[in-house]
N, C-alpha and C. Protein backbone atom coordinates (compact mmCIF):
# COMPACT_ATOMS: atom_id res chain seq x y z
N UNK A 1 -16.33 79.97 -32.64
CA UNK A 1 -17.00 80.38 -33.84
C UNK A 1 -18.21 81.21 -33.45
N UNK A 2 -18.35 82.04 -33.73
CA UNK A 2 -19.24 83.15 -33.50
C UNK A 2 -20.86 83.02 -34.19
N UNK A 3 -21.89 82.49 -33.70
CA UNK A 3 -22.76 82.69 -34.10
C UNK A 3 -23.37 80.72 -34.28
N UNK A 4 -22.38 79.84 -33.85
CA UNK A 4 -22.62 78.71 -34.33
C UNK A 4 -23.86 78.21 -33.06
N UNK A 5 -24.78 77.47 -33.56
CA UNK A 5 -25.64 76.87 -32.80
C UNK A 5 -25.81 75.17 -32.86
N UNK A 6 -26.14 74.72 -31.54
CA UNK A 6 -26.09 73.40 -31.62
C UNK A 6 -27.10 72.85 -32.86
N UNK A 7 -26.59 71.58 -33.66
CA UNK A 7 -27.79 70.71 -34.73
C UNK A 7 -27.78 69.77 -34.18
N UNK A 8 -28.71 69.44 -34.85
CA UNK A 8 -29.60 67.92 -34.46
C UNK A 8 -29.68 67.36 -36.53
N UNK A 9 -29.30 66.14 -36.93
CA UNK A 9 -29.12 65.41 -37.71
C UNK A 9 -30.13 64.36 -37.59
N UNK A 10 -31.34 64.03 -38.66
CA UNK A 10 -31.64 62.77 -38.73
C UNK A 10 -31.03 61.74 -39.48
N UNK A 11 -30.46 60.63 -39.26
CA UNK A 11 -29.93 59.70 -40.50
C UNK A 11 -30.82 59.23 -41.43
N UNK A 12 -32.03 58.69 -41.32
CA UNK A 12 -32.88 58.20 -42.27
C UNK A 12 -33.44 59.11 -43.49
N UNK A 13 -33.65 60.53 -42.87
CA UNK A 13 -33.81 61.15 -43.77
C UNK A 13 -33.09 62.23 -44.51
N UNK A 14 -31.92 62.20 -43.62
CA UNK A 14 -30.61 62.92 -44.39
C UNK A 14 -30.65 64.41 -43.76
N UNK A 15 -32.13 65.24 -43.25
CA UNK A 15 -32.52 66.75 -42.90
C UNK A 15 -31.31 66.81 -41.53
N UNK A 16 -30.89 68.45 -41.41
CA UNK A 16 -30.91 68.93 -40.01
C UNK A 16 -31.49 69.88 -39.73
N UNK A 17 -31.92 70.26 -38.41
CA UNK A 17 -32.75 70.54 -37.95
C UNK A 17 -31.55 71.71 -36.62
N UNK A 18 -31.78 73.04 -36.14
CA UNK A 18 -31.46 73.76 -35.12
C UNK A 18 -32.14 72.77 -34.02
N UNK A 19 -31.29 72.72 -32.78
CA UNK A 19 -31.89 71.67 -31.63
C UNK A 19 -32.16 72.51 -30.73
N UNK A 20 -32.89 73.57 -31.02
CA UNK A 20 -33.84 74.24 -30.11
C UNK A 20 -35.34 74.14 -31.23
N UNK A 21 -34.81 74.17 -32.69
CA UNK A 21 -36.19 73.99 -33.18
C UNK A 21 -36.65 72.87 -32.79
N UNK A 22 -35.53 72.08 -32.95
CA UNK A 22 -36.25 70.16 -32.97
C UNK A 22 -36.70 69.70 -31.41
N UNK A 23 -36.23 70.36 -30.86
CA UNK A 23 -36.99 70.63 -29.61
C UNK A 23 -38.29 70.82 -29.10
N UNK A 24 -38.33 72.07 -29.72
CA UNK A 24 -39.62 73.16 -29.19
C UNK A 24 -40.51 72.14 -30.60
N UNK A 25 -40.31 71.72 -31.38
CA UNK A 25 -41.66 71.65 -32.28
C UNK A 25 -42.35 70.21 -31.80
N UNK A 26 -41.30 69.09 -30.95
CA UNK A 26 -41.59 68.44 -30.84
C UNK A 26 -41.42 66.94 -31.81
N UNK A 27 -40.44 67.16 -32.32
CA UNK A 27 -39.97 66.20 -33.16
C UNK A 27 -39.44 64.64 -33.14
N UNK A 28 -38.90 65.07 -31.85
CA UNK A 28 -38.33 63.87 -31.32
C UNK A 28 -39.12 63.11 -30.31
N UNK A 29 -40.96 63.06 -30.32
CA UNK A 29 -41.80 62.98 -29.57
C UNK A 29 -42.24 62.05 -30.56
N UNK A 30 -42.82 62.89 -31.66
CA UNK A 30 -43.35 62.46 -33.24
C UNK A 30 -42.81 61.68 -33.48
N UNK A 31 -41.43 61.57 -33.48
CA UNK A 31 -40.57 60.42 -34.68
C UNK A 31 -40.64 60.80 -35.77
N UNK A 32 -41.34 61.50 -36.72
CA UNK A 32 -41.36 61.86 -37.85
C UNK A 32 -41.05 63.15 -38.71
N UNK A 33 -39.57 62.91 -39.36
CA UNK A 33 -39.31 63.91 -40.42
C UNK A 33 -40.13 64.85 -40.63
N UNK A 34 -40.51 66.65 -40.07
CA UNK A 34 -41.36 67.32 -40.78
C UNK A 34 -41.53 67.73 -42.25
N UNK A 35 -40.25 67.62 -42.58
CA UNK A 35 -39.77 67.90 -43.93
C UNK A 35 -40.14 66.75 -45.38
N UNK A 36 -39.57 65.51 -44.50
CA UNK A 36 -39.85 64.43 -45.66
C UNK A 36 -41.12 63.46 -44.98
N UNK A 37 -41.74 63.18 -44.07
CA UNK A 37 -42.43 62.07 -43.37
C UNK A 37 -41.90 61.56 -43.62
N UNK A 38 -40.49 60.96 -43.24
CA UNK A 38 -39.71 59.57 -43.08
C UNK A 38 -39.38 59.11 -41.67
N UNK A 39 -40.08 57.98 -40.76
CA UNK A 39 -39.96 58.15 -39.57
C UNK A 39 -38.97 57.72 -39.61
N UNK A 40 -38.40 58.00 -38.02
CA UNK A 40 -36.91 57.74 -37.33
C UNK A 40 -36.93 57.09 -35.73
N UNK A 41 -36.41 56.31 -35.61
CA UNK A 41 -35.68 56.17 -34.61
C UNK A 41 -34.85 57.00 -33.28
N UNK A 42 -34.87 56.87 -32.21
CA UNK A 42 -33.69 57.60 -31.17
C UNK A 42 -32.32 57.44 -31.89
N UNK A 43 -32.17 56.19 -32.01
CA UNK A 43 -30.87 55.79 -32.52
C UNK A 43 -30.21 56.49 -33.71
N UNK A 44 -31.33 57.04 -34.08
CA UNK A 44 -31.33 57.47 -35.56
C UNK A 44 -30.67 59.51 -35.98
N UNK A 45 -31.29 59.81 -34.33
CA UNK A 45 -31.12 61.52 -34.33
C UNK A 45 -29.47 61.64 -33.63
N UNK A 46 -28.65 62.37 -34.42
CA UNK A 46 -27.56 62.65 -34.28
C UNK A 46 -27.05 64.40 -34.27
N UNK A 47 -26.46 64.02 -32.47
CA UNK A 47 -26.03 65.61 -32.13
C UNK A 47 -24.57 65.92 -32.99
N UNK A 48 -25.26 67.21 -33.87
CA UNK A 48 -23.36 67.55 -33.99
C UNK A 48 -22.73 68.54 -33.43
N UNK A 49 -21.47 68.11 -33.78
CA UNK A 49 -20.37 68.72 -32.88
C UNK A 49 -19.59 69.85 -34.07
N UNK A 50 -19.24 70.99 -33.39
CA UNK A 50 -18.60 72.16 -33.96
C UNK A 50 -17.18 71.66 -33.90
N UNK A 51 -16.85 71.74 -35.12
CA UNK A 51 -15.35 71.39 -35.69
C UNK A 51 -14.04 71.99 -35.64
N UNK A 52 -13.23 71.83 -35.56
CA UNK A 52 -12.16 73.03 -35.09
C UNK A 52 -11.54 73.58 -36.10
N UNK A 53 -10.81 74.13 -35.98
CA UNK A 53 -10.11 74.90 -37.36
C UNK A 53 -9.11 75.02 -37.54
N UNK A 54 -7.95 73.93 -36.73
CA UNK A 54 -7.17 73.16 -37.30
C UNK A 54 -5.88 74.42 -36.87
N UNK A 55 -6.06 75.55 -36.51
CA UNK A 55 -5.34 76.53 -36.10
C UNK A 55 -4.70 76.06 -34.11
N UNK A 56 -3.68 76.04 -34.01
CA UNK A 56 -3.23 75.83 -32.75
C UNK A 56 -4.25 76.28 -31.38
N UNK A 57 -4.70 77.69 -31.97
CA UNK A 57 -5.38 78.26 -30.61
C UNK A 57 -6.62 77.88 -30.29
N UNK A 58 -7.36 77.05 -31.59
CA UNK A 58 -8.96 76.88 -31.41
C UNK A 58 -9.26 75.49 -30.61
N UNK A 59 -8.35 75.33 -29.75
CA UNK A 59 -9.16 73.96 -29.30
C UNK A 59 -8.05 73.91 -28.17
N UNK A 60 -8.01 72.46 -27.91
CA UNK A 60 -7.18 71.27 -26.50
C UNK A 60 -5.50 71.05 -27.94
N UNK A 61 -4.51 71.71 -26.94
CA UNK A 61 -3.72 71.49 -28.23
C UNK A 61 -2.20 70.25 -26.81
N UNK A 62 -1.82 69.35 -27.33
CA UNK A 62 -1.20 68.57 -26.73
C UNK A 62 -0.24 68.10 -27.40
N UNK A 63 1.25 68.55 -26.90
CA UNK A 63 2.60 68.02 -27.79
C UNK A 63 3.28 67.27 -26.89
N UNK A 64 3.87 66.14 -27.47
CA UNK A 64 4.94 64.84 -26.98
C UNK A 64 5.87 65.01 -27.93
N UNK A 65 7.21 64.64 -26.90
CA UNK A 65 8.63 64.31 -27.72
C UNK A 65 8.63 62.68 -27.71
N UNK A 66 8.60 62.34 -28.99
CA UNK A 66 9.01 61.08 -29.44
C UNK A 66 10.52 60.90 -29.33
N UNK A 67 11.14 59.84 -28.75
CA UNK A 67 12.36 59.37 -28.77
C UNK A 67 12.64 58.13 -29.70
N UNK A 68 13.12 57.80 -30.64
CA UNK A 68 13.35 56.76 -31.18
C UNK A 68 14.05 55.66 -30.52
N UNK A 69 13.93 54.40 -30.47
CA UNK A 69 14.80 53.31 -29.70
C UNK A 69 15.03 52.40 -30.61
N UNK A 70 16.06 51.88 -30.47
CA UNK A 70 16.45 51.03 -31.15
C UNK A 70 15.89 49.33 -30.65
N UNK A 71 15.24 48.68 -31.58
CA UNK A 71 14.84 47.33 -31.11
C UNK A 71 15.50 46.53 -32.09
């Protein structure tokens, strides 16, 4: 995906944040939401992950032949 950059997710307060901003401003030092002052937790900041697009070529693609057996 062209142009996508890593986020950073707080749970408590619902915001995301670019994880070079939440970085550089120092956020995860603070503990505290710049947006809402709702403090947070480590446990609490969540990296996300870029999603695939469900198209064969965009990712790890892995096929198995199922055999049926009789039990």
């Amino acid at each position: 995906l062209i142009g996508a950059q890593p986020c950073v997710a707080i749970k408590t307060s619902g915001h995301v944040f670019l994880k070079s901003v939440f970085d550089s401003m120092g956020i995860r030092e603070s503990r505290v939401c710049p947006v809402s002052g709702v403090r947070f937790r480590d446990k609490d900041v969540l990296e996300l992950q870029r999603g695939a697009s469900s198209f064969a070529a965009s990712g790890k693609v892995e096929g198995r032949r199922l055999t049926p057996t009789a039990t």
